[in-house]
Each structure stands twice: as structure tokens, then as C-alpha cells.
Protein backbone atom coordinates (compact mmCIF):
# COMPACT_ATOMS: atom_id res chain seq x y z
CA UNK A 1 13.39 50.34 55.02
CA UNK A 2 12.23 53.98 55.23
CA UNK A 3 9.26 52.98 53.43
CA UNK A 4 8.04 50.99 55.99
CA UNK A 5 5.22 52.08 58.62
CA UNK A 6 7.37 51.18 61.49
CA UNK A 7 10.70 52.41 60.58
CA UNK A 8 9.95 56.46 61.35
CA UNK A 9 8.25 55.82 65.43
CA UNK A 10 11.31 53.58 65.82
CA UNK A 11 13.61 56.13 64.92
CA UNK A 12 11.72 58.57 67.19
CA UNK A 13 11.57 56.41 70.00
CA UNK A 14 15.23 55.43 69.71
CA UNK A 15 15.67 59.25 69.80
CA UNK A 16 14.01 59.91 72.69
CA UNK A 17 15.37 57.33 75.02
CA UNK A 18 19.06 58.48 73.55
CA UNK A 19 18.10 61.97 74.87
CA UNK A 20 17.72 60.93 78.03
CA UNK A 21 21.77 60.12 78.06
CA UNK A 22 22.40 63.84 78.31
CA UNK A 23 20.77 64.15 81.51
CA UNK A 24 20.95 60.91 83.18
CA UNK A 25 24.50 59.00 81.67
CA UNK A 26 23.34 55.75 83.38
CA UNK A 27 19.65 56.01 82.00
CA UNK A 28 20.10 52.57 80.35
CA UNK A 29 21.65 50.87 83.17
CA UNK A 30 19.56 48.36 84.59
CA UNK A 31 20.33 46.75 87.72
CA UNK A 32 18.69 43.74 90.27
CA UNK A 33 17.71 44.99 93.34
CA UNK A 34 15.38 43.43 95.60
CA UNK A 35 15.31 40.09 93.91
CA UNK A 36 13.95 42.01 90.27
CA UNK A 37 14.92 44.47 87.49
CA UNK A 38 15.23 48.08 88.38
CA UNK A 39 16.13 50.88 85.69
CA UNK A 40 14.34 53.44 83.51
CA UNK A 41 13.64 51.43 80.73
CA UNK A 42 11.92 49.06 83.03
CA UNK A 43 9.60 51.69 84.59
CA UNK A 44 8.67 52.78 81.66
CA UNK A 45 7.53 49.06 80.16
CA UNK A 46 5.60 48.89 83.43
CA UNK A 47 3.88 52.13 83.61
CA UNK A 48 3.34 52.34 80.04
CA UNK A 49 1.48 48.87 80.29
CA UNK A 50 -2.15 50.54 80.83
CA UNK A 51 -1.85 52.32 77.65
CA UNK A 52 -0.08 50.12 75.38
CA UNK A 53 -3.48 47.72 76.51
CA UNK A 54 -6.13 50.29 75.69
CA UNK A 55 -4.11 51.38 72.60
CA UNK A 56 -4.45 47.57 71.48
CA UNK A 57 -8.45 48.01 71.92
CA UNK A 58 -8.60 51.51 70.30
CA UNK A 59 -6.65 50.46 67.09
CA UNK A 60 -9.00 47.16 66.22
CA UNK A 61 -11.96 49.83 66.73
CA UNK A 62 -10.19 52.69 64.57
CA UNK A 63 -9.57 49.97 61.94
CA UNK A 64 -13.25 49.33 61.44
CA UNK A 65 -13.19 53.38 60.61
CA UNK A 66 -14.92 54.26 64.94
CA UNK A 67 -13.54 55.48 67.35
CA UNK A 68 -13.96 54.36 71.53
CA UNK A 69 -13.66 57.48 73.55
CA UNK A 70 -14.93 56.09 76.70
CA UNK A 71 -11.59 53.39 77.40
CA UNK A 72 -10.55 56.41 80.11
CA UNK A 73 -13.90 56.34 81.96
CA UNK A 74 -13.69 52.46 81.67
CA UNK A 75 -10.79 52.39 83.02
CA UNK A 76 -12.04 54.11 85.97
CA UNK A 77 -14.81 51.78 86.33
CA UNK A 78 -12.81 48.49 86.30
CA UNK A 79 -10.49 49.97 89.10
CA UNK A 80 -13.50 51.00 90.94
CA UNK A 81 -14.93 47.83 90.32
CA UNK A 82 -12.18 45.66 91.54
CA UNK A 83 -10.74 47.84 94.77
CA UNK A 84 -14.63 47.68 95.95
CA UNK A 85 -14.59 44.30 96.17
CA UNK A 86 -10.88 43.60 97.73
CA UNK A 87 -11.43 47.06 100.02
CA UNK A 88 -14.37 45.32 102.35
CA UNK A 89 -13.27 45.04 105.45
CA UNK A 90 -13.18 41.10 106.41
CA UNK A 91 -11.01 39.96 103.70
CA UNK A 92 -8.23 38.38 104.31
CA UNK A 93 -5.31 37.04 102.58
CA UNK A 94 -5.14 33.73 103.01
CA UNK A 95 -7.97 33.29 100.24
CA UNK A 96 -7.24 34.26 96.47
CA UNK A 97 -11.37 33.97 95.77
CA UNK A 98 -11.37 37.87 96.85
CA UNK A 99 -8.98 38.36 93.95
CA UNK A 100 -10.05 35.97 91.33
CA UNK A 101 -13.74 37.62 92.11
CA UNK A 102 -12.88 41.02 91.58
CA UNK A 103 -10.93 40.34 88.43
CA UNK A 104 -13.84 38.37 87.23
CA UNK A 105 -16.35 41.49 88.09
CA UNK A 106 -14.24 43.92 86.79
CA UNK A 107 -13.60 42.64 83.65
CA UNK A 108 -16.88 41.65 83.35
CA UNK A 109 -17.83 45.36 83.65
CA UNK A 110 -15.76 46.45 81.01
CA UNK A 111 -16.83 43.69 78.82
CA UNK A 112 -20.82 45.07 79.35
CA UNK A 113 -19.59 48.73 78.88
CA UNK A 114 -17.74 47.75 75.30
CA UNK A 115 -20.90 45.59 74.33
CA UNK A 116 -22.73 48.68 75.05
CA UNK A 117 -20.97 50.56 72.82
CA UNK A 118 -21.25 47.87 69.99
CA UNK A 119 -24.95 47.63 70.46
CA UNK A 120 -25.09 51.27 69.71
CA UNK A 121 -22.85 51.66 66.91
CA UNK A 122 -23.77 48.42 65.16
CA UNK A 123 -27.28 47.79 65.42
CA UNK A 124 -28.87 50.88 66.34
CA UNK A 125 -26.43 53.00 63.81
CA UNK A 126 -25.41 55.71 65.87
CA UNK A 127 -21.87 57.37 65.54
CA UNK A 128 -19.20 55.88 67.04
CA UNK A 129 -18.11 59.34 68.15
CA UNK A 130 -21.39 59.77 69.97
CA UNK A 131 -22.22 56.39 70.98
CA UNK A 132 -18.54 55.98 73.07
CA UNK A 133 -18.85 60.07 74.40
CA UNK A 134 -22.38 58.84 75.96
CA UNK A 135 -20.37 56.25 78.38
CA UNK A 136 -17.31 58.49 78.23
CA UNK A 137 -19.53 60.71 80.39
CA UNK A 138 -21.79 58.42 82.19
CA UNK A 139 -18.75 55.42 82.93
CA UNK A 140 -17.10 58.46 84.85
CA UNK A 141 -20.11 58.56 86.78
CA UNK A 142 -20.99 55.10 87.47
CA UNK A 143 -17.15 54.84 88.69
CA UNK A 144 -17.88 57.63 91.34
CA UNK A 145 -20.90 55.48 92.72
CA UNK A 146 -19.15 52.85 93.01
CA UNK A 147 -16.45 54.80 94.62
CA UNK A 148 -18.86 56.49 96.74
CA UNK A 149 -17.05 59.72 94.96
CA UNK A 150 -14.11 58.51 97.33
CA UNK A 151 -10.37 57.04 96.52
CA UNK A 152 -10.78 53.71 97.81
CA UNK A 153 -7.41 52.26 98.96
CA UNK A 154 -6.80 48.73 98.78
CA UNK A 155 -4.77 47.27 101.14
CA UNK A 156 -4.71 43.36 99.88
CA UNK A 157 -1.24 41.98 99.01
CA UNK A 158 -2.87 39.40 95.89
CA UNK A 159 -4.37 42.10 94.33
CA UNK A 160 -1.35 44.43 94.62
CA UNK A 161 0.65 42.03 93.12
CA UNK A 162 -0.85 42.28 89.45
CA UNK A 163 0.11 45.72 89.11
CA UNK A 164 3.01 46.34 90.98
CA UNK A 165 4.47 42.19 91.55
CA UNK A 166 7.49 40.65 89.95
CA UNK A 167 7.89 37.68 87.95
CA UNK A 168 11.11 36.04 86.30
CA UNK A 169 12.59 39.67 87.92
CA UNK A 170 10.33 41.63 85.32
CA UNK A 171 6.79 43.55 86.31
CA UNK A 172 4.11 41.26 86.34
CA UNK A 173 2.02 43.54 83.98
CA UNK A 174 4.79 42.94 81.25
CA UNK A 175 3.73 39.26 80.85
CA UNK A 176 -0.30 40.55 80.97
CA UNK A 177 0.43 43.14 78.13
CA UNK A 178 2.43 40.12 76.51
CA UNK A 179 -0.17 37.75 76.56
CA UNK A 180 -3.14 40.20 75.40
CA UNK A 181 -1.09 41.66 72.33
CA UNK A 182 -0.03 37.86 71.62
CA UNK A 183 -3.97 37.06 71.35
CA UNK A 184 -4.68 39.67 69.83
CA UNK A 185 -1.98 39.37 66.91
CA UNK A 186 -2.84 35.70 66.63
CA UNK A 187 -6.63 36.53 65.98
CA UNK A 188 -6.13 39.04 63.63
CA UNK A 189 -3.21 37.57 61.67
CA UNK A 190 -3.57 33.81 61.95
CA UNK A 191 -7.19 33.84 61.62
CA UNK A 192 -9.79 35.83 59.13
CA UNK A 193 -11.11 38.02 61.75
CA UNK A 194 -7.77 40.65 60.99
CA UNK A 195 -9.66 40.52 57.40
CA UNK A 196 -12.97 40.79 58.31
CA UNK A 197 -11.76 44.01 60.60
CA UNK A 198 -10.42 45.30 57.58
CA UNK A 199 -12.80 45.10 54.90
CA UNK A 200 -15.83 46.23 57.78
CA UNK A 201 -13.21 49.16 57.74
CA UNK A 202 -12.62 49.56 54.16
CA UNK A 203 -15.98 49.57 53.06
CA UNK A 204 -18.82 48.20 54.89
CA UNK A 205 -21.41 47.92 52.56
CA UNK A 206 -19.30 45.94 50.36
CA UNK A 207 -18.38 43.46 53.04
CA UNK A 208 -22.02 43.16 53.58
CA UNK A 209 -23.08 42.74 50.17
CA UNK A 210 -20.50 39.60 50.40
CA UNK A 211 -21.84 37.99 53.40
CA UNK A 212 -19.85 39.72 55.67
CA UNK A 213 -21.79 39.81 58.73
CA UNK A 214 -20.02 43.73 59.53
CA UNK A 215 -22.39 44.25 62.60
CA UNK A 216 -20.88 41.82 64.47
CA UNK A 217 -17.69 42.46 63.35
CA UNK A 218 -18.48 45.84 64.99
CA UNK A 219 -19.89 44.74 67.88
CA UNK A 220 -16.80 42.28 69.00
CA UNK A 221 -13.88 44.99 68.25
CA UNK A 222 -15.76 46.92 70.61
CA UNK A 223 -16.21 44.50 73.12
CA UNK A 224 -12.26 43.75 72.90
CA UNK A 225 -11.52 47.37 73.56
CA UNK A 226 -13.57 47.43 76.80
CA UNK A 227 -11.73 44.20 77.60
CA UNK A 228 -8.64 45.64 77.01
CA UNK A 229 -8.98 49.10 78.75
CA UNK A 230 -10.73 46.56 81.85
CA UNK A 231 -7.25 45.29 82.31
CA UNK A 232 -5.55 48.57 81.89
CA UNK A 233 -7.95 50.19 84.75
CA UNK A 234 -6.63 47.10 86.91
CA UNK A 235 -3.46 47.31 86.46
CA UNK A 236 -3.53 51.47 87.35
CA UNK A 237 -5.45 50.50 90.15
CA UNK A 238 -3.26 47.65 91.46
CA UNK A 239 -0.11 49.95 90.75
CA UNK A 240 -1.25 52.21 93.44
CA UNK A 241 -3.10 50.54 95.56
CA UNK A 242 -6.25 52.92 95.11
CA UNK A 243 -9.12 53.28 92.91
CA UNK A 244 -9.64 57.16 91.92
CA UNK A 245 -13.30 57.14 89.79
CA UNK A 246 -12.43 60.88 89.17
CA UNK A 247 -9.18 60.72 87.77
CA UNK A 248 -8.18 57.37 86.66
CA UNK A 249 -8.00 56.72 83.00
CA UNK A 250 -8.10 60.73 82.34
CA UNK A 251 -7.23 61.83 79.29
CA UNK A 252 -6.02 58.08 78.23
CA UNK A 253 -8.68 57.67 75.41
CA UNK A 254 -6.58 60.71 73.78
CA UNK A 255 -3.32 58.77 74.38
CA UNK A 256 -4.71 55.70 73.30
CA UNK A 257 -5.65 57.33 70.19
CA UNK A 258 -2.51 59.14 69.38
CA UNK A 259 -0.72 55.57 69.98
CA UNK A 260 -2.57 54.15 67.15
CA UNK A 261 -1.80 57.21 64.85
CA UNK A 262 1.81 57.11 65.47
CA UNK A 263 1.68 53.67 64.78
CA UNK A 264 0.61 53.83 61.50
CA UNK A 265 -2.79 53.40 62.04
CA UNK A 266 -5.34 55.36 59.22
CA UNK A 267 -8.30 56.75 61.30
CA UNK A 268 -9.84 56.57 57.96
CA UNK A 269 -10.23 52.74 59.07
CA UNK A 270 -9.33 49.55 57.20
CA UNK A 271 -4.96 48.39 57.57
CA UNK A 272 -3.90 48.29 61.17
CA UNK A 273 -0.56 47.98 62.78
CA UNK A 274 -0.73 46.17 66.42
CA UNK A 275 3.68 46.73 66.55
CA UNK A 276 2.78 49.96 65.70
CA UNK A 277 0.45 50.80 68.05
CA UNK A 278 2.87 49.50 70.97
CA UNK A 279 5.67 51.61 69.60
CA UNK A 280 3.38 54.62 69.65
CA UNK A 281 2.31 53.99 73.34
CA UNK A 282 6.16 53.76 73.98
CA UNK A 283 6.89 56.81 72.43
CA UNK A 284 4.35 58.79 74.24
CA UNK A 285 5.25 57.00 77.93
CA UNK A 286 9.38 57.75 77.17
CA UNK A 287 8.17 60.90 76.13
CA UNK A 288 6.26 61.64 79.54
CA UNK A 289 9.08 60.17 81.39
CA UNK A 290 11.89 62.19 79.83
CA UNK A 291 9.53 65.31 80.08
CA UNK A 292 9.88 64.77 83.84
CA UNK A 293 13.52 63.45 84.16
CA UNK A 294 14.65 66.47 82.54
CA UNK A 295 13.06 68.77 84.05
CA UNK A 296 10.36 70.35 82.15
CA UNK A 297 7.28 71.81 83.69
CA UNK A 298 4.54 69.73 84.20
CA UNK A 299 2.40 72.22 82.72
CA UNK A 300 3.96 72.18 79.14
CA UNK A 301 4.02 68.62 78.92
CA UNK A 302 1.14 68.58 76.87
CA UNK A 303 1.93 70.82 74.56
CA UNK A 304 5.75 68.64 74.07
CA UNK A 305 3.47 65.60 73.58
CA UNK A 306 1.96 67.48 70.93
CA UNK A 307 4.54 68.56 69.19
CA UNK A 308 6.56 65.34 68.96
CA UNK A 309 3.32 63.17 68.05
CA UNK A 310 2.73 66.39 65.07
CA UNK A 311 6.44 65.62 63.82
CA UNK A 312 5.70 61.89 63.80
CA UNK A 313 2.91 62.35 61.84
CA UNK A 314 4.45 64.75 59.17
CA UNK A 315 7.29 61.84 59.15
CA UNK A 316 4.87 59.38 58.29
CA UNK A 317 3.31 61.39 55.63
CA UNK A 318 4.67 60.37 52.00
CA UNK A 319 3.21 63.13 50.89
CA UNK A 320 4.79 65.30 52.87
CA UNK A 321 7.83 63.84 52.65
CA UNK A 322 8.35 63.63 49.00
CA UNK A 323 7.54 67.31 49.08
CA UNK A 324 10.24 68.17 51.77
CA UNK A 325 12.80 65.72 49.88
CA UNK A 326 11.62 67.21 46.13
CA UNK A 327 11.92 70.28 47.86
CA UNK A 328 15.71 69.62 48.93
CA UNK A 329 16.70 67.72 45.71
CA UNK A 330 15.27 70.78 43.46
CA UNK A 331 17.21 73.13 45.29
CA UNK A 332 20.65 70.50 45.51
CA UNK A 333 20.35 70.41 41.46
CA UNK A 334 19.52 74.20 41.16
CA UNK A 335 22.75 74.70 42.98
CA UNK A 336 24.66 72.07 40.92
CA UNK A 337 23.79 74.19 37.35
CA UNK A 338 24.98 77.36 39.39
CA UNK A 339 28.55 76.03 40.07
CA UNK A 340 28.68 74.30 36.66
């Protein structure tokens, strides 16, 4: 069992929420108020849904060996995106067309901003570090011009309700992170596109000399990533009822990818862990949440994130472990020969 990939960010995560029980003794409680579930563990399903999305995205891309460091500013543009069109004056909300429309557009956006990013890396064979920094940069900016370089607050109950809305008493974005890890697990496991992912990974110019067609294996992992981190930016933006093309998404492209590395996830490319990757976007979101329950300053949280994701890592390592364990077992037996 300690073997396996998923065994050592359980453990952490387990720890993390058990710290919590020295500060806050009913951390675990979870109540109904208001007709749904209330309670730590709850908030931190729902506001860890963004990230758990775009960490689902990032680890199909960092399994064909690239990387997507524009999800943040794509993020930003979705929200943009969608609070421009429910934010004109005149709508009202009697009509879900509004809503359906700005989902549609949205989306759509992020589906044009990943395909950009495939086009680049696949078929004009630039880095994937390079190709994703180029909309990292300019997505930021096309998310202020739609924003007018203004928080646009939304103030329409539909669109509200798919970030911050209850269903069956649990956040609605529980059942949308549900459903997009549930397609994305059945396409990758229950169909050869998870081995086709791989092998592009693995070695590319051996899946090509096979018949692998690896460019557009390329081009659709990154076209799911910008779907995924479309629906992230959404939800963020429906959570708060505002669109922010400055600081939405910031920094999540590092989260995302710190997700997939706890997760088990080689950035080396080929095997990928999907469970993995959720656990990892769990860890860091408890880990953010406890930072702030307990009273840390917001300044250091960084640095904590850093730490715990570097201990993870080493955790992970077999290397690293069988040289800590040798390490221990020498030095148990060196001690044995003494007493004898």
C-alpha cells in the first residue's frame, strides 16, 4: 500500500484536515442550514472546485511531456467573457437564454484559446513553455478589454447560481467538477485516447513511426485544458458575482501544476493520475484554508504551500525514500552489533 502513487497525498491530506482539530474541535462537523450543507469540509470541495478543474486540464497536457501556463489568464477570460454578457443592462431573469449564451461564449473562448495553444505546439513546433506564456500574457490582456480594465459585477440570479447554488443540499459546482473528471476518466481509461496520451508522452516519435497521429493528440489535450480552466473561470466568476480580468485565475497555472505533481504526475510526461491530481488540488485548497483558520499570515502562505508540496514530493520519491529508510535500517543494525 505504501507503494502506491496515491497512498503518500492521502496521508498528507488526511493530516492536514486532522490539524485543523486543534484549532477548530468542530472542524468536521457539518450541519444543514438554509435548506443545504454547511461546514469546512464543504467549503473547501466548493472553493477548491476551480482548481481541481484546471488541474484535470494541466495533467492530460503534462502527460504528453507540455506544459499550459496560460489556464490562469484563461480563466480570467471566460469570467470576463460570461459577466459581459449577463452584466448588460436589460436582462432580465425571467429568460435563461442570457445564461445559456454566456456559458456557450465563454466556453467557447476558452476552447479557441486551448486550440491556440495546440496549433502552436503541435503543428508549428514551438515549446509548450513558450507557446502557453504567449497567451499567459496576452489572455490577461484580452480579459482587461473585455473588462474594460474594470470588475464587472453581475447581478443575475441564473448565473449566480452555478457557482455559488445548491443542489441535493451540496454546491452546485461539486456535481460540474463531478461530471468533467467522470468524462474525463472515462475517455482516458475506457477508451484508447488515455494510451494514445501516453505513448505521445513517452516518446513521440515512436508513436508516430506507428501511426500514431501525436499532433492531434497534442492539439485535443490542449483544447481540453482550455475547456477545463473555461469552467473553472466560471465558476470563480459566478462565486462572486464579479469578473476581475486582473486578478482572476492568478497564480492558478502554478497551483494547477503543483496539483498534478503531488498527484503523482511525472512532468517528464507519459503515466498520469486523474485521483491524483484531485487529491493534490485538495491538499493545496485544505492547505490554504487551514493556513487562514489558524492564523498564519497571509504573507507566508506561500512559502507553507511550498514547503508542504516539497515534503510531498520527497515522500513520493523512492529514491529518496529508500535512502532515508537504508539510512535508518543501517544505523538500527549498527546499533544491534553494538549491544550484542
Amino acid at each position: 500500500m505504501i507503494k502506491s502513487r496515491l497512498f503518500w497525498p492521502i496521508l498528507v491530506l488526511v493530516l492536514i484536515l486532522l490539524l485543523n482539530l486543534f484549532f477548530d474541535p468542530g472542524f468536521f462537523s457539518v450541519e444543514v442550514r438554509g435548506g443545504h450543507l454547511t461546514g469546512s469540509l464543504i467549503d473547501i470541495l466548493n472553493r477548491g472546485a476551480p482548481l481541481i478543474l484546471i488541474a484535470i486540464g494541466m495533467t492530460l497536457v503534462i502527460a504528453t511531456a507540455g506544459i499550459d501556463l496560460s489556464v490562469g489568464s484563461v480563466v480570467a477570460m471566460a469570467g470576463a467573457m460570461a459577466a459581459f454578457v449577463v452584466s448588460k443592462p436589460g436582462l432580465s431573469d425571467d429568460s435563461l437564454v442570457p445564461l445559456f449564451t454566456a456559458l456557450a461564449l465563454a466556453i467557447g473562448l476558452s476552447v479557441v484559446a486551448g486550440m491556440w495553444n495546440g496549433l502552436l505546439v503541435s503543428r508549428i513546433g514551438v515549446q509548450p513553455i513558450v507557446a502557453t506564456l504567449i497567451l499567459m500574457v496576452a489572455g490577461r490582456g484580452i480579459a482587461q478589454l473585455i473588462t474594460n480594465g474594470q470588475i464587472l459585477t453581475i447581478y443575475y440570479e441564473p448565473y449566480s447560481f452555478v457557482g455559488g447554488g445548491y443542489l441535493l443540499m451540496l454546491p452546485f459546482s461539486i456535481f460540474i467538477v463531478a461530471a468533467v473528471l467522470a468524462l474525463a476518466l472515462f475517455l482516458t481509461r475506457k477508451t484508447s485516447i488515455g494510451l494514445f496520451i501516453e505513448s505521445v508522452g513517452s516518446n513521440p516519435e515512436a508513436s508516430r513511426l506507428t501511426g500514431l497521429n501525436s499532433k492531434n493528440i497534442l492539439l485535443m489535450v490542449y483544447i481540453f485544458s482550455g475547456f477545463c480552466a473555461g469552467i473553472g473561470g466560471i465558476i470563480l466568476s459566478s462565486n462572486v458575482s464579479a469578473a476581475d480580468g486582473n486578478n482572476a485565475g492568478l497564480w492558478f497555472e502554478l497551483d494547477a501544476i503543483l496539483a498534478v505533481v503531488i498527484g503523482g504526475t511525472s512532468l517528464m510526461g507519459g503515466k498520469f493520475h486523474l485521483m491524483g491530481t484531485v487529491i493534490g488540488a485538495l491538499i493545496i485548497q485544505s492547505l490554504t484554508t487551514t493556513i487562514y483558520s489558524i492564523g498564519i499570515p497571509p504573507e507566508v502562505n506561500l512559502v507553507v504551500k511550498a514547503v508542504v508540496v516539497l515534503i510531498v514530493c520527497l515522500l513520493q520519491s523512492p529514491e529518496f525514500r529508500k535512502k532515508v529508510l537504508g539510512g535508518l535500517k543501517s544505523k538500527a543494525n549498527r546499533d544491534a552489533k553494538g549491544v550484542a
